[in-house]
Protein backbone atom coordinates (compact mmCIF):
# COMPACT_ATOMS: atom_id res chain seq x y z
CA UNK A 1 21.34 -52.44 6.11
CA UNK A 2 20.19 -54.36 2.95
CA UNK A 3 18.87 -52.98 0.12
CA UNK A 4 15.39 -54.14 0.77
CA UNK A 5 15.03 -52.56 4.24
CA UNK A 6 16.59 -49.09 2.87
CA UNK A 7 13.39 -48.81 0.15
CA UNK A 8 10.65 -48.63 2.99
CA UNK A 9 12.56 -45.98 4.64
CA UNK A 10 13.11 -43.44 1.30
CA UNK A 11 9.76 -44.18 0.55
CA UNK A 12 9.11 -42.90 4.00
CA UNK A 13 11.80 -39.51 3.57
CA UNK A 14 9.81 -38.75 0.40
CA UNK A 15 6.53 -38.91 2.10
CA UNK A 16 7.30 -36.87 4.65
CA UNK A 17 9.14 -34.34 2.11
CA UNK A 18 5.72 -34.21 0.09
CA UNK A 19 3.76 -33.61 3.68
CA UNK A 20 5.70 -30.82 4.51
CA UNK A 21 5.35 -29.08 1.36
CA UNK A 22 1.82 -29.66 1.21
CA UNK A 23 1.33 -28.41 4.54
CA UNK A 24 3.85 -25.22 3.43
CA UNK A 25 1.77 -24.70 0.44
CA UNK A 26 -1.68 -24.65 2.72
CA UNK A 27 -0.33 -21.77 5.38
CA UNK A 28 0.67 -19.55 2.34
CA UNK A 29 -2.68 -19.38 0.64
CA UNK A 30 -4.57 -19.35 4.01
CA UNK A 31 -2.14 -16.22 5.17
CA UNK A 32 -2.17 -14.90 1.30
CA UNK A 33 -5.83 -15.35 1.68
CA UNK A 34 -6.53 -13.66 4.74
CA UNK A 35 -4.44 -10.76 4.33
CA UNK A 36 -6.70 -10.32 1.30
CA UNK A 37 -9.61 -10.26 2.50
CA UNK A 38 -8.61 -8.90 6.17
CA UNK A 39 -6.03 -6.23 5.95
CA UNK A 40 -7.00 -4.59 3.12
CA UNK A 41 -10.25 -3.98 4.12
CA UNK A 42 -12.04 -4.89 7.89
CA UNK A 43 -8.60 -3.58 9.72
CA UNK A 44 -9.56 0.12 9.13
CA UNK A 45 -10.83 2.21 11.49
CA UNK A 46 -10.78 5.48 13.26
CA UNK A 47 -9.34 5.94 16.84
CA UNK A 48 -11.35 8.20 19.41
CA UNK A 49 -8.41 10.84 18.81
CA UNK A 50 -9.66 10.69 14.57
CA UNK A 51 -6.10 8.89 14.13
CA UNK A 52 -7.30 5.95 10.75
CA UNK A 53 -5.67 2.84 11.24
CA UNK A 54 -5.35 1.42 7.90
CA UNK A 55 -3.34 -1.88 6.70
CA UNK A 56 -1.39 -1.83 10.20
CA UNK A 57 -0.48 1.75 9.73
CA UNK A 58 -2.03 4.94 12.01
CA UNK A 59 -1.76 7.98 10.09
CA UNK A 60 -0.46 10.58 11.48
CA UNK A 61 1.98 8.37 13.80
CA UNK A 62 3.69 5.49 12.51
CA UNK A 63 7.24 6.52 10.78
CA UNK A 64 7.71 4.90 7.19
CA UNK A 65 10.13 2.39 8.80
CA UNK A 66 7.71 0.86 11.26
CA UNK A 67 5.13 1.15 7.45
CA UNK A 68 7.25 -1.39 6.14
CA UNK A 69 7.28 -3.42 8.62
CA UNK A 70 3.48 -3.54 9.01
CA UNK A 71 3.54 -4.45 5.10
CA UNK A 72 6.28 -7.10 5.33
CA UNK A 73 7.83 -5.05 1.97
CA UNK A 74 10.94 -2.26 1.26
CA UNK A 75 9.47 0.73 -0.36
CA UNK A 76 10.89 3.09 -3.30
CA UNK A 77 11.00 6.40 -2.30
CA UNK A 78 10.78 9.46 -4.23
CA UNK A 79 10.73 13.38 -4.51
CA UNK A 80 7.82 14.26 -7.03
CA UNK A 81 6.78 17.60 -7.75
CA UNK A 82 3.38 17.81 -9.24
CA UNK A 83 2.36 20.73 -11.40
CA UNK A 84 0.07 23.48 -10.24
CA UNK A 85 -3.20 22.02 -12.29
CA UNK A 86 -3.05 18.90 -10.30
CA UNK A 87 -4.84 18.55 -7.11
CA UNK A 88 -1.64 17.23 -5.16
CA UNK A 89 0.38 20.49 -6.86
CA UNK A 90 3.40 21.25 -4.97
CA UNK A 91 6.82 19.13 -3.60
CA UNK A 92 5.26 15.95 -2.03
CA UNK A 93 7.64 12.59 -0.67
CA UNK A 94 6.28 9.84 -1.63
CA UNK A 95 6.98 5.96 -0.68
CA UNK A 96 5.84 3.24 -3.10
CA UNK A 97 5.38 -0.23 -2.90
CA UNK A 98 5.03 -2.11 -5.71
CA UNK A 99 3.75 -5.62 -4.48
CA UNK A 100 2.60 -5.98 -0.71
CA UNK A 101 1.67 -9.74 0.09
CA UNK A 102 -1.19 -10.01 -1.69
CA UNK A 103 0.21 -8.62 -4.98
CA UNK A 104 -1.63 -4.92 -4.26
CA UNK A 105 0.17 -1.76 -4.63
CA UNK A 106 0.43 1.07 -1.99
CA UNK A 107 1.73 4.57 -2.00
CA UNK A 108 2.63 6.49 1.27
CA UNK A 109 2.85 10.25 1.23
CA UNK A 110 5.47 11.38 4.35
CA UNK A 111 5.18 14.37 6.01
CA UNK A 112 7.93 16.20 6.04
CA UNK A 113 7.67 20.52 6.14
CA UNK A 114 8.77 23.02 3.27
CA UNK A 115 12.35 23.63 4.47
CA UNK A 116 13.21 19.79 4.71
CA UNK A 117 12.03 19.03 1.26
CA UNK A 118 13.73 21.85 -0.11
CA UNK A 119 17.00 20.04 1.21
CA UNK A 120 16.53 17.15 -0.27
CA UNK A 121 15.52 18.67 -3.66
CA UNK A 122 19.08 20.41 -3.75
CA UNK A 123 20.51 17.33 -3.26
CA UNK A 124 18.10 14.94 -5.25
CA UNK A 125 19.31 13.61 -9.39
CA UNK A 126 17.81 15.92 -11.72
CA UNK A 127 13.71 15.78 -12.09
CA UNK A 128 12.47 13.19 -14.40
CA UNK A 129 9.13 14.37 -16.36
CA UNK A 130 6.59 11.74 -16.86
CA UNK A 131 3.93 12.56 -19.48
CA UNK A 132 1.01 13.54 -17.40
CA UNK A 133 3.91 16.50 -16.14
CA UNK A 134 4.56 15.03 -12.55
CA UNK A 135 8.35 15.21 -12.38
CA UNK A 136 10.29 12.97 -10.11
CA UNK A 137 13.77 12.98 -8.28
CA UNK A 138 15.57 10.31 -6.50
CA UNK A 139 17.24 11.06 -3.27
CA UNK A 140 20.64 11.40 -2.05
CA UNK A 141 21.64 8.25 -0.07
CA UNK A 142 22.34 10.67 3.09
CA UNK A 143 18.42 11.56 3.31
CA UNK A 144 17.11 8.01 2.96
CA UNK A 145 18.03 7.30 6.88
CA UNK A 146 16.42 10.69 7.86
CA UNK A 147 13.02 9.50 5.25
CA UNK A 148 12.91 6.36 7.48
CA UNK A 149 11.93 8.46 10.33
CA UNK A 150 9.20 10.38 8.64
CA UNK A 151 5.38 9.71 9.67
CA UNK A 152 3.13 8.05 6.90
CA UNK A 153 0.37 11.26 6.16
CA UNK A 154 -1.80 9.39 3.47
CA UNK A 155 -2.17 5.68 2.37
CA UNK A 156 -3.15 5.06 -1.22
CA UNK A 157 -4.36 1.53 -1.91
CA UNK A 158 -4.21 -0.16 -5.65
CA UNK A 159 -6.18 -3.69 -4.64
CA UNK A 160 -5.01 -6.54 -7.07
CA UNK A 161 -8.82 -7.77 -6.77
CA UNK A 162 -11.82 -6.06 -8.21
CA UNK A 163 -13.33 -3.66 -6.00
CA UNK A 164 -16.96 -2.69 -7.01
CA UNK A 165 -19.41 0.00 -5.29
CA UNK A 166 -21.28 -2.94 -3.74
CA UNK A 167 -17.84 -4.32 -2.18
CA UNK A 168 -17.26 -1.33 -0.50
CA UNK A 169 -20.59 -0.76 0.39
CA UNK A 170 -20.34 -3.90 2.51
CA UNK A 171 -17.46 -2.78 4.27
CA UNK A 172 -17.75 0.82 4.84
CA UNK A 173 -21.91 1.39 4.43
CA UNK A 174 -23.17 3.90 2.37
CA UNK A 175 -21.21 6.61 0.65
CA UNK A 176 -21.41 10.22 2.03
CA UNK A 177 -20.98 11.46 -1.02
CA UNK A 178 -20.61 10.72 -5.02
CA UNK A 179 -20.17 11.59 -8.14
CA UNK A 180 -19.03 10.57 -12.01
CA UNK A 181 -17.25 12.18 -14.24
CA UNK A 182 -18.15 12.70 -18.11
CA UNK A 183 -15.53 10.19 -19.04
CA UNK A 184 -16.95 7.33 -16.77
CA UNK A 185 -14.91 7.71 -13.29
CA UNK A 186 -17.10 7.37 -10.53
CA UNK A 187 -16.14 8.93 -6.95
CA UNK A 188 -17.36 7.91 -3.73
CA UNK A 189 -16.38 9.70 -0.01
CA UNK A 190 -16.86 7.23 2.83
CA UNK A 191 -16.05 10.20 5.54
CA UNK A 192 -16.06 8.15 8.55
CA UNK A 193 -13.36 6.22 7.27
CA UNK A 194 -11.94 9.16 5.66
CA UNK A 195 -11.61 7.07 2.34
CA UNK A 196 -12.12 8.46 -1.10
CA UNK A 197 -12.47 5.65 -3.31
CA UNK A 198 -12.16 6.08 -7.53
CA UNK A 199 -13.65 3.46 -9.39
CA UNK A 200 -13.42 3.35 -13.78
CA UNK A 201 -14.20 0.11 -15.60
CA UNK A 202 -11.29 -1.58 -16.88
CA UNK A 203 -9.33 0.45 -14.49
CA UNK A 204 -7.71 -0.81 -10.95
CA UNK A 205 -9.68 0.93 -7.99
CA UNK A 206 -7.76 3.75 -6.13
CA UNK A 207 -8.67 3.95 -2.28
CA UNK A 208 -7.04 6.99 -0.87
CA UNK A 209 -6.92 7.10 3.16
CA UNK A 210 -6.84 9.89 5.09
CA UNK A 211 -7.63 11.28 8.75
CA UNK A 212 -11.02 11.74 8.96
């Protein structure tokens, strides 16, 4: 083949290189861009047995393995023991997730009873205080296969967007209930949805999910 007929044909190679990336590049936003604005927010719902469904995971029934699936993402898991001034106070298992597809954070809480987190805690590192007094513990390697098999209890959501009362108001309809704190918080209880939502300027947005 001469040199002249081999130029049409890269030229050709590199077009079709360039397509497919283009076309690549056009999936990813349009999936990055509707898992934005659909799982975070119009896939939650309440079965007729008051189960939420909630970014692909029914509370109360899917295990944390089967969680992070549904989110596409490994989680960190945790022991944390919150102190007795804090609402959560008590031993709690917790699985985090730093970055889900569209860059927002989740936490799961597990549920797990009294006796089986008091196994773990004997064989957990030694707590690590944070400053607010919430101490956490890393597990033993043996209990992370047992944690896989744990049912997802509560969803936190941490949207990398803005979320404003007026966003959620369009999703979820009015507010059963609200209130704002001296220091500029604002809390709002969508009960049918069983979502509390915290909202602060300058602040991400918190939307905790539970059964209603």
């Amino acid at each position: 083949m001469s040199q002249s007929e081999s130029k049409p044909i890269k030229y050709l190679g590199l077009k079709l290189i360039a397509a497919t990336l283009l076309a690549t590049a056009l999936v990813f936003a349009w999936t990055s861009a509707n898992y934005r604005s659909d799982q975070a927010t119009k896939d939650t719902w309440a079965d007729e047995a008051g189960e939420l469904h909630v970014l692909g995971i029914t509370l109360g029934r899917t295990v944390l393995r089967e969680a992070e699936v549904a989110l596409k993402s490994r989680s960190d898991i945790a022991l944390y023991i919150y102190p007795e001034t804090h609402p959560e106070a008590g031993l709690k298992l917790e699985a985090f997730f730093p970055a889900i597809a569209d860059h927002s954070k989740v936490i799961l809480k597990l549920q797990a009873d009294e006796a089986l987190l008091e196994k773990m805690q004997q064989r957990s590192t030694l707590p690590h205080l944070y400053p607010n007094q919430v101490a956490r513990m890393n597990l033993h390697p043996e209990d992370l296969t047992t944690v896989q098999q744990l049912r997802v209890k509560t969803v936190t959501l941490i949207p990398s967007i803005d979320i404003t009362i007026d966003t959620l108001k369009a999703r979820f309809g009015e507010p059963s209930s609200m209130h704002s704190s001296d220091e500029g918080t604002h809390y709002y209880r969508f009960a049918n949805f069983g979502l509390k939502a915290v909202l602060k300027e300058g602040d991400a947005a918190r939307l905790y999910f539970s059964n209603p």
